[in-house]
PDB file of N, CA and C in Angstrom:
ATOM      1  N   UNK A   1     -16.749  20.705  12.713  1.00  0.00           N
ATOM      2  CA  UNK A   1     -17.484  21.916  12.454  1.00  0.00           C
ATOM      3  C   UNK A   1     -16.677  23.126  12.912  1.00  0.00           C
ATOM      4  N   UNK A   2     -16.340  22.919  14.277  1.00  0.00           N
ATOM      5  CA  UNK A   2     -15.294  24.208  14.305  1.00  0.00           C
ATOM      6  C   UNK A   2     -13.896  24.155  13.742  1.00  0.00           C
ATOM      7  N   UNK A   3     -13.700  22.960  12.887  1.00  0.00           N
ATOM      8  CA  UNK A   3     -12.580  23.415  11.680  1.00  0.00           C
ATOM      9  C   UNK A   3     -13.134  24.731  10.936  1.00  0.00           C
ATOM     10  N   UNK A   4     -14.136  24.487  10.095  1.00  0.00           N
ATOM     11  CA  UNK A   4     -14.119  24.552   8.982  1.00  0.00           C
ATOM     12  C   UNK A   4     -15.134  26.779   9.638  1.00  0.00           C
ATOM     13  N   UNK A   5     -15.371  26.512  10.933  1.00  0.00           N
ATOM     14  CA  UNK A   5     -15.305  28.384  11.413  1.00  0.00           C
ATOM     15  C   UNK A   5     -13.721  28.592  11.610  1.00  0.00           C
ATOM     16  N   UNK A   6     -13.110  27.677  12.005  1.00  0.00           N
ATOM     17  CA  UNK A   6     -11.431  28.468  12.141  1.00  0.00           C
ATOM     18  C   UNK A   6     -10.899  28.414  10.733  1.00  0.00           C
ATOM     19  N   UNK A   7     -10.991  27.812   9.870  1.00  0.00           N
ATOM     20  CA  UNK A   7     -10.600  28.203   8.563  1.00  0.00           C
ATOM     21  C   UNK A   7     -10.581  29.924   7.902  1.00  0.00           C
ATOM     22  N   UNK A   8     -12.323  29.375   8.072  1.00  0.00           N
ATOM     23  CA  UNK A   8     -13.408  30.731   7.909  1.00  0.00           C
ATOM     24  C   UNK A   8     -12.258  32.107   8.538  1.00  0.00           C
ATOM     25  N   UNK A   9     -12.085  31.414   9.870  1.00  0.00           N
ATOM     26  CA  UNK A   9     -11.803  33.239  10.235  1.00  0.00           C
ATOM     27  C   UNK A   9     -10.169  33.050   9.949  1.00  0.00           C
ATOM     28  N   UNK A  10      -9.436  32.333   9.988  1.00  0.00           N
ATOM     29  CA  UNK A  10      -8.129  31.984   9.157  1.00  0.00           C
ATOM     30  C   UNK A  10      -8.076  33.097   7.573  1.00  0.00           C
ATOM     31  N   UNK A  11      -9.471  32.614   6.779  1.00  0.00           N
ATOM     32  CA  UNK A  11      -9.138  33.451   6.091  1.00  0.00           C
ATOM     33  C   UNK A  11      -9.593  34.790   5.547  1.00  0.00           C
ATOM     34  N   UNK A  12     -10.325  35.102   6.627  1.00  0.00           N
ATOM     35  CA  UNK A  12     -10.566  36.469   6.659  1.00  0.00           C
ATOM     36  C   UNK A  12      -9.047  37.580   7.158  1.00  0.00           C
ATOM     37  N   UNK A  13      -8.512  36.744   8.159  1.00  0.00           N
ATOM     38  CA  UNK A  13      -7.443  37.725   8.298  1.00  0.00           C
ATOM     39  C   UNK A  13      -6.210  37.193   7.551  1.00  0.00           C
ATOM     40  N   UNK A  14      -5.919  36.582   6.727  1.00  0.00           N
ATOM     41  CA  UNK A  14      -5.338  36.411   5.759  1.00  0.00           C
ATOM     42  C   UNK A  14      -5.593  37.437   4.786  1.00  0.00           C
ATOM     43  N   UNK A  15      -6.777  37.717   3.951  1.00  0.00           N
ATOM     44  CA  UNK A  15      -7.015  38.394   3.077  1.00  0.00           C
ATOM     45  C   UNK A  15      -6.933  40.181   3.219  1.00  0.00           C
ATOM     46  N   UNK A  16      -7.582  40.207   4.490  1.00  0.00           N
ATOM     47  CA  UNK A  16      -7.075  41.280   5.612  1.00  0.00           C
ATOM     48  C   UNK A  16      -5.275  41.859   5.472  1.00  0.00           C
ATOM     49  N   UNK A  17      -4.491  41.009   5.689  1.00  0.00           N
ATOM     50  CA  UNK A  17      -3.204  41.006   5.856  1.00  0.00           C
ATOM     51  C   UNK A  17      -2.640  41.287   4.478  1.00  0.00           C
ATOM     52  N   UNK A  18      -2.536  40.494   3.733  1.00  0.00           N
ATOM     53  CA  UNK A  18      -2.492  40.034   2.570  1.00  0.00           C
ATOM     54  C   UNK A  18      -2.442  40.832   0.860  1.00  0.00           C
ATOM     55  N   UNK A  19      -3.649  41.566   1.866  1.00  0.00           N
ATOM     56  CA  UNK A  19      -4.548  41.949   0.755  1.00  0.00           C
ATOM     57  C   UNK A  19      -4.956  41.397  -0.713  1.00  0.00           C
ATOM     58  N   UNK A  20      -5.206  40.355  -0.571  1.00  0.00           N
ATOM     59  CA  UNK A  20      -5.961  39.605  -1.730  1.00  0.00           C
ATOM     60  C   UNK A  20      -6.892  38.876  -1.587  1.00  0.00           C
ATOM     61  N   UNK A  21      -7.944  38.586  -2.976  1.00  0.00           N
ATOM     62  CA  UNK A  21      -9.233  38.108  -2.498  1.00  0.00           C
ATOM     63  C   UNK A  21      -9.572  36.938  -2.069  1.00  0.00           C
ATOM     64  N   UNK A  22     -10.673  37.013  -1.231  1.00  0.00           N
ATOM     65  CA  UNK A  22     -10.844  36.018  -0.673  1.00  0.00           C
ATOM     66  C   UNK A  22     -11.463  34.504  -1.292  1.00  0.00           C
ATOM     67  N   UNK A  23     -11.589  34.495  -2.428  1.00  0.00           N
ATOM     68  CA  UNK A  23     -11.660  33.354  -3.165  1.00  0.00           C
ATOM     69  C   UNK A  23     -10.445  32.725  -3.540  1.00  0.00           C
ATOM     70  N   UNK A  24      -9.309  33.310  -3.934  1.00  0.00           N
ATOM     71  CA  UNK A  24      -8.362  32.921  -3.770  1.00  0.00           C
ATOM     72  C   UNK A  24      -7.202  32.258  -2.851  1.00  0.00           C
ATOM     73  N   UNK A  25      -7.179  32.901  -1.635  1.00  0.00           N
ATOM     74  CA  UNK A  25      -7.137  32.298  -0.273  1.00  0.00           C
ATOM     75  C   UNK A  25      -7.920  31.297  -0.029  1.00  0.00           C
ATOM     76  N   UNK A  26      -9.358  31.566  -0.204  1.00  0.00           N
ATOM     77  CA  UNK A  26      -9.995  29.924   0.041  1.00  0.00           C
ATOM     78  C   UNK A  26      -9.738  29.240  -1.075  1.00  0.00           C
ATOM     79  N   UNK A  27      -9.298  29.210  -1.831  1.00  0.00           N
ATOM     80  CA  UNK A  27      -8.986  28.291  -2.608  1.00  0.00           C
ATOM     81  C   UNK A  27      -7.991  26.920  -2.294  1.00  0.00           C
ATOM     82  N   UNK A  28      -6.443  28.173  -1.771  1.00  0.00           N
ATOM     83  CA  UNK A  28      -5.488  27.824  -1.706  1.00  0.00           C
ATOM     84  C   UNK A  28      -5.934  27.249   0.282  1.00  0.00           C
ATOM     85  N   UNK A  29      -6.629  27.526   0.544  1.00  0.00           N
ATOM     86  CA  UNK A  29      -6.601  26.701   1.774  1.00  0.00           C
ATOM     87  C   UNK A  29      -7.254  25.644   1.787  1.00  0.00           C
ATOM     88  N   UNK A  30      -8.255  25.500   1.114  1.00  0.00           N
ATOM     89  CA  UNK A  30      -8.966  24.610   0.517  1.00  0.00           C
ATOM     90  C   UNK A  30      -7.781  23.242   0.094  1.00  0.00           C
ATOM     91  N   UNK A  31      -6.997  23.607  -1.119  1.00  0.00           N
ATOM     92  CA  UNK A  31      -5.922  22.896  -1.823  1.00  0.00           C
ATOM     93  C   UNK A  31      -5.179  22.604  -0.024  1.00  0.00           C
ATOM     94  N   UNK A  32      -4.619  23.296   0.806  1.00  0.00           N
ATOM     95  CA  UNK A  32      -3.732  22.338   1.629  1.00  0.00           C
ATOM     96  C   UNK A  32      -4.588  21.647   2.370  1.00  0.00           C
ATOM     97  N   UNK A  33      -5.838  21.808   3.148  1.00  0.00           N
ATOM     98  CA  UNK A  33      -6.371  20.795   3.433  1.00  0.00           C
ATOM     99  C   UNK A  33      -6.545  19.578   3.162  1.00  0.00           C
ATOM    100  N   UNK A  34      -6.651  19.421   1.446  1.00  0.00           N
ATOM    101  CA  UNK A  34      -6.878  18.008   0.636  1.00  0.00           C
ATOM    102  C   UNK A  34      -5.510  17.513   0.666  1.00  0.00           C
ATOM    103  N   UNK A  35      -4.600  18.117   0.489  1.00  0.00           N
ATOM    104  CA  UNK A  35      -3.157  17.821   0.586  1.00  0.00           C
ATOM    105  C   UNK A  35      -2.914  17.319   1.914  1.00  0.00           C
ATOM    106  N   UNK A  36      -2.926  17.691   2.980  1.00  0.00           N
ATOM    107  CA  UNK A  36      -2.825  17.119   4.349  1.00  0.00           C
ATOM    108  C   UNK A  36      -3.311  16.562   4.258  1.00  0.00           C
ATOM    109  N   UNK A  37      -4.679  15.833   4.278  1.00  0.00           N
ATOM    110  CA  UNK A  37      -5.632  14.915   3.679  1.00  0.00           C
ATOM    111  C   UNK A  37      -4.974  13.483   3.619  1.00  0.00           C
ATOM    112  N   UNK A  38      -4.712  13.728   2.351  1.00  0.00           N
ATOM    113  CA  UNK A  38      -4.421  12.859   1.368  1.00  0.00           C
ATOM    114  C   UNK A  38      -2.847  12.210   2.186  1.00  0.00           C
ATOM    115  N   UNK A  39      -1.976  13.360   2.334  1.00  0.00           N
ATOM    116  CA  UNK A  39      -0.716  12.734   2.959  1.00  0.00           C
ATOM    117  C   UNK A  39      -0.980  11.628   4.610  1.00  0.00           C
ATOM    118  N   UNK A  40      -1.760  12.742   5.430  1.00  0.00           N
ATOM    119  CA  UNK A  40      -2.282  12.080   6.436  1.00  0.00           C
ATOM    120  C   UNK A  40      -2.646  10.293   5.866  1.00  0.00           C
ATOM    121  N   UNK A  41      -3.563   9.847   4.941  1.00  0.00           N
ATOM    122  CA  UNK A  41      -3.764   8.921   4.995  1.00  0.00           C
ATOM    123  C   UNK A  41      -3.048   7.758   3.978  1.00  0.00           C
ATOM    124  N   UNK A  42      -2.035   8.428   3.729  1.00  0.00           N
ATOM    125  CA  UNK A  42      -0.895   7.961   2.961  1.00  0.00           C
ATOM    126  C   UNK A  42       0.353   7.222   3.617  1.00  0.00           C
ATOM    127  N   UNK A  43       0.441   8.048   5.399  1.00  0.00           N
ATOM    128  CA  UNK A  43       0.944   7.594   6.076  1.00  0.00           C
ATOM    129  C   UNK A  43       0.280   6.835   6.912  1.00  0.00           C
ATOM    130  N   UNK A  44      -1.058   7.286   7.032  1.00  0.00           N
ATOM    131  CA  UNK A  44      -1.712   6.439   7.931  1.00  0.00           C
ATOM    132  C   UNK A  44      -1.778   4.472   7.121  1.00  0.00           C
ATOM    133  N   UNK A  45      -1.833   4.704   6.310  1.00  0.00           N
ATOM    134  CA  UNK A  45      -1.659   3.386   5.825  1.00  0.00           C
ATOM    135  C   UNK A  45      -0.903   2.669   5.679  1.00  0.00           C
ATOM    136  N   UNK A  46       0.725   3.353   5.881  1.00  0.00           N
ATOM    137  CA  UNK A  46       1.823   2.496   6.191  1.00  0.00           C
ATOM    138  C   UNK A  46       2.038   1.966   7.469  1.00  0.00           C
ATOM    139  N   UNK A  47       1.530   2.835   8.494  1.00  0.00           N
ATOM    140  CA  UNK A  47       1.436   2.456   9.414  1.00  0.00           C
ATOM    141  C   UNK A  47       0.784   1.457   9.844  1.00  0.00           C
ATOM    142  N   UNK A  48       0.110   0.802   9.167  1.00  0.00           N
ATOM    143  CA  UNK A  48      -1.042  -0.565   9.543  1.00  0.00           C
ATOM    144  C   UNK A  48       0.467  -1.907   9.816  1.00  0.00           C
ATOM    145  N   UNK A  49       0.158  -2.491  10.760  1.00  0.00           N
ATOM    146  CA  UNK A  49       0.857  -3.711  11.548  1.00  0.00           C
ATOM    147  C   UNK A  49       1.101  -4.855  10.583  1.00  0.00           C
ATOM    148  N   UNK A  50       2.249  -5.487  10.638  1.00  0.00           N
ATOM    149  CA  UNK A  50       2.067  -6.775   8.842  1.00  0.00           C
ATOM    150  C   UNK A  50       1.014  -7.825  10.019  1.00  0.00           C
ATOM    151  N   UNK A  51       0.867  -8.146   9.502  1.00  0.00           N
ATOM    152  CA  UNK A  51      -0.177  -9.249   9.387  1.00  0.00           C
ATOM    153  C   UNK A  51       0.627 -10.541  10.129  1.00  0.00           C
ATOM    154  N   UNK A  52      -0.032 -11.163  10.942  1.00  0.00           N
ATOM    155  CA  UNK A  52       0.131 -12.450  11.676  1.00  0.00           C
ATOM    156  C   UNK A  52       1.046 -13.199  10.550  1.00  0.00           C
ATOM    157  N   UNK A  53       1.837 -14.394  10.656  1.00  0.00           N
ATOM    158  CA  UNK A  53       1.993 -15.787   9.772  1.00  0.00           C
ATOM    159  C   UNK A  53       0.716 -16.627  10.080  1.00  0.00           C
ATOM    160  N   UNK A  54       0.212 -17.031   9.280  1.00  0.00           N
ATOM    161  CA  UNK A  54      -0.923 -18.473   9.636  1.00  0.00           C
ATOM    162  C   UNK A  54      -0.070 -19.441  10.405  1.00  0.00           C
ATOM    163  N   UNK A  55      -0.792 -20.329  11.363  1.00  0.00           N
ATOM    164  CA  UNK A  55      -0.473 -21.102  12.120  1.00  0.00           C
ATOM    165  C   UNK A  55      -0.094 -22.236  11.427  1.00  0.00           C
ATOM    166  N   UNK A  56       1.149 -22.725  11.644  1.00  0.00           N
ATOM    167  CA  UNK A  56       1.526 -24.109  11.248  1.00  0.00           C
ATOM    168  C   UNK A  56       0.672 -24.993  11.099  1.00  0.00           C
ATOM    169  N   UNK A  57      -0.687 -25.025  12.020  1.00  0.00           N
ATOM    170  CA  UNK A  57      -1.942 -26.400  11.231  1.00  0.00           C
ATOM    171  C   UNK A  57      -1.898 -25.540  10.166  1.00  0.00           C
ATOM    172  N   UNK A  58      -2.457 -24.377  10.141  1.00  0.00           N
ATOM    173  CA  UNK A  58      -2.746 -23.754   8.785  1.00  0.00           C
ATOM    174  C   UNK A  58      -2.502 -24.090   7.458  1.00  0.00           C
ATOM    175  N   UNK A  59      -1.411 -24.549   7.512  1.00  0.00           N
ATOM    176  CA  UNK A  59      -0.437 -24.811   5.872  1.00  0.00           C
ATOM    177  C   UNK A  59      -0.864 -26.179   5.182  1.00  0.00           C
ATOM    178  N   UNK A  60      -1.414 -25.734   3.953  1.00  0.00           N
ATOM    179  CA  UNK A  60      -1.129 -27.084   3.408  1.00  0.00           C
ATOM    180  C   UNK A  60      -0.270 -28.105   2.928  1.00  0.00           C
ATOM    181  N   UNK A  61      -0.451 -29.319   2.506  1.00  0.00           N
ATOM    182  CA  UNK A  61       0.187 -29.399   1.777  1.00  0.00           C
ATOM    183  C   UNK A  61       0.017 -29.676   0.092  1.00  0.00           C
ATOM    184  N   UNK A  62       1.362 -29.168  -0.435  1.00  0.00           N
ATOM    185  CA  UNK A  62       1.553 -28.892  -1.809  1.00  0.00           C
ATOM    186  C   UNK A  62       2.225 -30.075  -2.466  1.00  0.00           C
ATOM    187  N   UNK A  63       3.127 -30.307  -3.461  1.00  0.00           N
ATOM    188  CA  UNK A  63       4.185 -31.141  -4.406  1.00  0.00           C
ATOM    189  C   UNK A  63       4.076 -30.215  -5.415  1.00  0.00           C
ATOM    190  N   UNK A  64       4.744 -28.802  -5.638  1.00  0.00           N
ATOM    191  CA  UNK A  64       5.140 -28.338  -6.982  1.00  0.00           C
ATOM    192  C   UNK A  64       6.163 -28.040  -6.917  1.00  0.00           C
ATOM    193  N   UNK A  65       6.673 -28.143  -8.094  1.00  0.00           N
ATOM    194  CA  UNK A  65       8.450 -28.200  -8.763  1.00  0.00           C
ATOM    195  C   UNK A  65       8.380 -26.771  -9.105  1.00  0.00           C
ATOM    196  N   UNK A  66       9.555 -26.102  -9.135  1.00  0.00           N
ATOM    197  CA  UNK A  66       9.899 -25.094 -10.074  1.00  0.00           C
ATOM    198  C   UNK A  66      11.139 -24.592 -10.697  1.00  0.00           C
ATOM    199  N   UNK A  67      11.342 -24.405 -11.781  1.00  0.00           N
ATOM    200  CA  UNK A  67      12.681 -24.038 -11.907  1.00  0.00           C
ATOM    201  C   UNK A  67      12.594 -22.526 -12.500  1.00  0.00           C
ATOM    202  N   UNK A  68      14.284 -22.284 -12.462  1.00  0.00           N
ATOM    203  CA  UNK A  68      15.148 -21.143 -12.311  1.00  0.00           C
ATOM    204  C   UNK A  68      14.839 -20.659 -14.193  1.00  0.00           C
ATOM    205  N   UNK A  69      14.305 -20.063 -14.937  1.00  0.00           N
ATOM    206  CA  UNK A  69      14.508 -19.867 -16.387  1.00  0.00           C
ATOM    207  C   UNK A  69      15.937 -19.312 -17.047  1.00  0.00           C
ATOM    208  N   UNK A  70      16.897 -18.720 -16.068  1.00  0.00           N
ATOM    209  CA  UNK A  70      18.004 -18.145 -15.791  1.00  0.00           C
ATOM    210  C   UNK A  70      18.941 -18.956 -15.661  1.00  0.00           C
ATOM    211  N   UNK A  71      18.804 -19.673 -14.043  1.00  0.00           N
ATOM    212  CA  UNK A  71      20.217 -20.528 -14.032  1.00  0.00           C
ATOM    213  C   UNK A  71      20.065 -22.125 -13.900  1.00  0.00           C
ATOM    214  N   UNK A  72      18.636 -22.280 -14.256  1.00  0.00           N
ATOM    215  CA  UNK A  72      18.519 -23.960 -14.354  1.00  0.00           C
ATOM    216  C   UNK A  72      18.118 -24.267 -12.584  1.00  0.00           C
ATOM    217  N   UNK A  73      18.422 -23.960 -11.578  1.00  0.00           N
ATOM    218  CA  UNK A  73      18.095 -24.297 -10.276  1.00  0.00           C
ATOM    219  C   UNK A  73      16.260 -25.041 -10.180  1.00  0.00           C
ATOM    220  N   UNK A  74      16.537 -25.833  -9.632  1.00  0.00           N
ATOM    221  CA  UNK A  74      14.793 -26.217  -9.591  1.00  0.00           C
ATOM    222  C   UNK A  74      14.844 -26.412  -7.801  1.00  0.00           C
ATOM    223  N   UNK A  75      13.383 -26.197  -7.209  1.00  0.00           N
ATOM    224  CA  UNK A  75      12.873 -25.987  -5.665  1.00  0.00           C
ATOM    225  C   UNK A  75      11.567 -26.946  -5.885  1.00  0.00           C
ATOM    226  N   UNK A  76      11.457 -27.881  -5.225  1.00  0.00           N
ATOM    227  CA  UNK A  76      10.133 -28.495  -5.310  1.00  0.00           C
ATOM    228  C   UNK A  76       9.576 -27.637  -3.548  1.00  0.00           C
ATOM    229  N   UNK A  77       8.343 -27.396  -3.715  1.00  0.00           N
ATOM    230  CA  UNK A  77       7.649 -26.550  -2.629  1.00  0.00           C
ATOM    231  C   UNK A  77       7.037 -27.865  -1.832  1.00  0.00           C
ATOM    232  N   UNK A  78       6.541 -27.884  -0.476  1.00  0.00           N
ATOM    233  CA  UNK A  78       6.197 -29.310  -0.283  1.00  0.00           C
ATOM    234  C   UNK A  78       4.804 -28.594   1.031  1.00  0.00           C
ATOM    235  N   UNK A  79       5.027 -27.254   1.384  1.00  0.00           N
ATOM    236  CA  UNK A  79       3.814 -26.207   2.140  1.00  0.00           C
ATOM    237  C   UNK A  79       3.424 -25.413   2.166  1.00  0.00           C
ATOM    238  N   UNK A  80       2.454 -25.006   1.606  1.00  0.00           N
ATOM    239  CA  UNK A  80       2.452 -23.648   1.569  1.00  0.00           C
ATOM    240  C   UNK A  80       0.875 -23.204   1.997  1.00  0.00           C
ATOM    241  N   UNK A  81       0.493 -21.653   2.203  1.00  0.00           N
ATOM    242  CA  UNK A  81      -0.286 -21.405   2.756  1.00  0.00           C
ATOM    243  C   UNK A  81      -1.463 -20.821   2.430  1.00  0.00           C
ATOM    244  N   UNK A  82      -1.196 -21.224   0.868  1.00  0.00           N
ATOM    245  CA  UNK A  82      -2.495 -21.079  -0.104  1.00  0.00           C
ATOM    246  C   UNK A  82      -2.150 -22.617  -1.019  1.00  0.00           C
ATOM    247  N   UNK A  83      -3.654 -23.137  -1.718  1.00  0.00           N
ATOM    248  CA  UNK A  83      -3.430 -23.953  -2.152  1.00  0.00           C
ATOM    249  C   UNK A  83      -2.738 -23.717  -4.225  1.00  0.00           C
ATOM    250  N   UNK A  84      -2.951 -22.572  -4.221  1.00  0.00           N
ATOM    251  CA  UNK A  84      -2.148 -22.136  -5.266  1.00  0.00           C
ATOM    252  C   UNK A  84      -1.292 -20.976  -4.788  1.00  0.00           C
ATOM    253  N   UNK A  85       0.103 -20.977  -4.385  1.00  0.00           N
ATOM    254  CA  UNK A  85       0.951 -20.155  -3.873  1.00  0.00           C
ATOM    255  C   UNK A  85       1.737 -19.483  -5.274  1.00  0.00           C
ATOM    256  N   UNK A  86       1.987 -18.292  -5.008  1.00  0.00           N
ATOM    257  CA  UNK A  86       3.061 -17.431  -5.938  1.00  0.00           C
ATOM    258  C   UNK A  86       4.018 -17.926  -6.247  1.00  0.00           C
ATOM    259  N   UNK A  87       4.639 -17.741  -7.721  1.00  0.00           N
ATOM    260  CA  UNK A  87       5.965 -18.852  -7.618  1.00  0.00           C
ATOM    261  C   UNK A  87       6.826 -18.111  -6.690  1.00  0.00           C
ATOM    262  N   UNK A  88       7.584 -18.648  -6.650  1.00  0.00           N
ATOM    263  CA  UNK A  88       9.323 -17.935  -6.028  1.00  0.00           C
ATOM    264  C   UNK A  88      10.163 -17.356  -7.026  1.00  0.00           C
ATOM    265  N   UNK A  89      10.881 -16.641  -6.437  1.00  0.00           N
ATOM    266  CA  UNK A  89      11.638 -15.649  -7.066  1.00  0.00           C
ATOM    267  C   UNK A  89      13.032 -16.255  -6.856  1.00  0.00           C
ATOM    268  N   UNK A  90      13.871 -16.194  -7.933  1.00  0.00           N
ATOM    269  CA  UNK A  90      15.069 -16.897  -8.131  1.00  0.00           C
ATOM    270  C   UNK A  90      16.147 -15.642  -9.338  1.00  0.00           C
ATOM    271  N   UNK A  91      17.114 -15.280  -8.607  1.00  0.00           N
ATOM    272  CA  UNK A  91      17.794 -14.433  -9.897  1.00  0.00           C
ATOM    273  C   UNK A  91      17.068 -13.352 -10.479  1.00  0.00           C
ATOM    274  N   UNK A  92      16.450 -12.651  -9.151  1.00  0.00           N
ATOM    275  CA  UNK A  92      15.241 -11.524  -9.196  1.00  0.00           C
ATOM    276  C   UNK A  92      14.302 -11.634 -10.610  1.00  0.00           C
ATOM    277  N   UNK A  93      13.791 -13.374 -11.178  1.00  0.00           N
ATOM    278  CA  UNK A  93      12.956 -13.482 -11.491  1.00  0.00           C
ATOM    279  C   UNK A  93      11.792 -14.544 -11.190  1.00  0.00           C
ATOM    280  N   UNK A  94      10.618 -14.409 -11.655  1.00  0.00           N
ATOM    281  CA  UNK A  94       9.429 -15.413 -11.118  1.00  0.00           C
ATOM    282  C   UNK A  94      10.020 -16.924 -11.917  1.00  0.00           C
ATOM    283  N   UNK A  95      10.340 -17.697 -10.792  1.00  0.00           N
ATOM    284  CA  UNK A  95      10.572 -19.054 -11.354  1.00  0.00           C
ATOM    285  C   UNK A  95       9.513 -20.289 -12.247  1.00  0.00           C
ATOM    286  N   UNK A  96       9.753 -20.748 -12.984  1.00  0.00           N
ATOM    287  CA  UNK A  96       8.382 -21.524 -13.763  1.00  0.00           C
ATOM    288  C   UNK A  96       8.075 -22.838 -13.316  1.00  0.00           C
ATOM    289  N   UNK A  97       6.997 -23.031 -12.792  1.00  0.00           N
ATOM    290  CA  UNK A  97       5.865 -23.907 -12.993  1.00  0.00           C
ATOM    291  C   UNK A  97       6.448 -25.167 -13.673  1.00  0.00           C
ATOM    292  N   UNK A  98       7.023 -25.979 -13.055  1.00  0.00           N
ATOM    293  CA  UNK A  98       6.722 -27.227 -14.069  1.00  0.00           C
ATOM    294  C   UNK A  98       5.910 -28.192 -14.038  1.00  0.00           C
ATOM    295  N   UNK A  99       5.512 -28.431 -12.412  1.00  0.00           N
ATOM    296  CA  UNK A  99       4.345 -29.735 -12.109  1.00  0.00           C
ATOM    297  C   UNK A  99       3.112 -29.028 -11.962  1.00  0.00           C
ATOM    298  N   UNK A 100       2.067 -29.458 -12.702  1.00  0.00           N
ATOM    299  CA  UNK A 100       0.500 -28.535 -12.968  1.00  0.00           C
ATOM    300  C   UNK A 100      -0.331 -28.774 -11.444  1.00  0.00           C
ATOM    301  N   UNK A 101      -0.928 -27.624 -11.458  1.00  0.00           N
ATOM    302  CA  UNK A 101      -1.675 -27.746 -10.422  1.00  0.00           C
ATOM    303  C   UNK A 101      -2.801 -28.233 -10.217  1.00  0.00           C
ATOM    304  N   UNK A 102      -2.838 -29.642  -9.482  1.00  0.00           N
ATOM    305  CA  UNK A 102      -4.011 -30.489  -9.254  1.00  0.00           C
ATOM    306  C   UNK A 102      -5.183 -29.836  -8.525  1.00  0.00           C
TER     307      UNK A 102
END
């Protein structure tokens, strides 16, 4: 609440100074507020901590194959920590699926 009186008198002597109207000034103070805003929680959200690994009981187990569509390489997966995991990335592409998921 006493933001939004220090604004208030922010832009009274702005317009004062200035000399221009005061809808305009509140406008434009208006606009950096949402802007700080918005950046504030832009960073505030990078800032959030990564996330734990699940605990080794955690993991299941899997048997899926995958190969390389690029260079032929195949990875059979044998744990992972969803029971349908993302493929892997091989030759900065998503590798394919060959054994179906039970």
């Amino acid at each position: 609440m006493f933001w939004v009186l220090g604004c208030g008198a922010a832009v009274a002597v702005l317009s004062t100074v200035f000399h221009a109207s005061l809808l305009k000034i509140s406008v434009a103070v208006l606009f950096a507020a949402v802007v700080l805003r918005i950046g504030y929680g832009a960073i505030g959200g990078l800032a959030q901590p990564v996330p734990e690994p699940p605990d080794p009981g955690e993991l299941r187990k899997v048997k899926l194959t995958y190969r390389c569509t690029l260079c032929g390489t195949e990875v059979r997966m044998t744990m992972a920590a969803a029971q349908e995991p993302e493929a892997p990335r091989h030759c900065m592409e998503d590798m394919e699926l060959l054994t179906p998921i039970e």
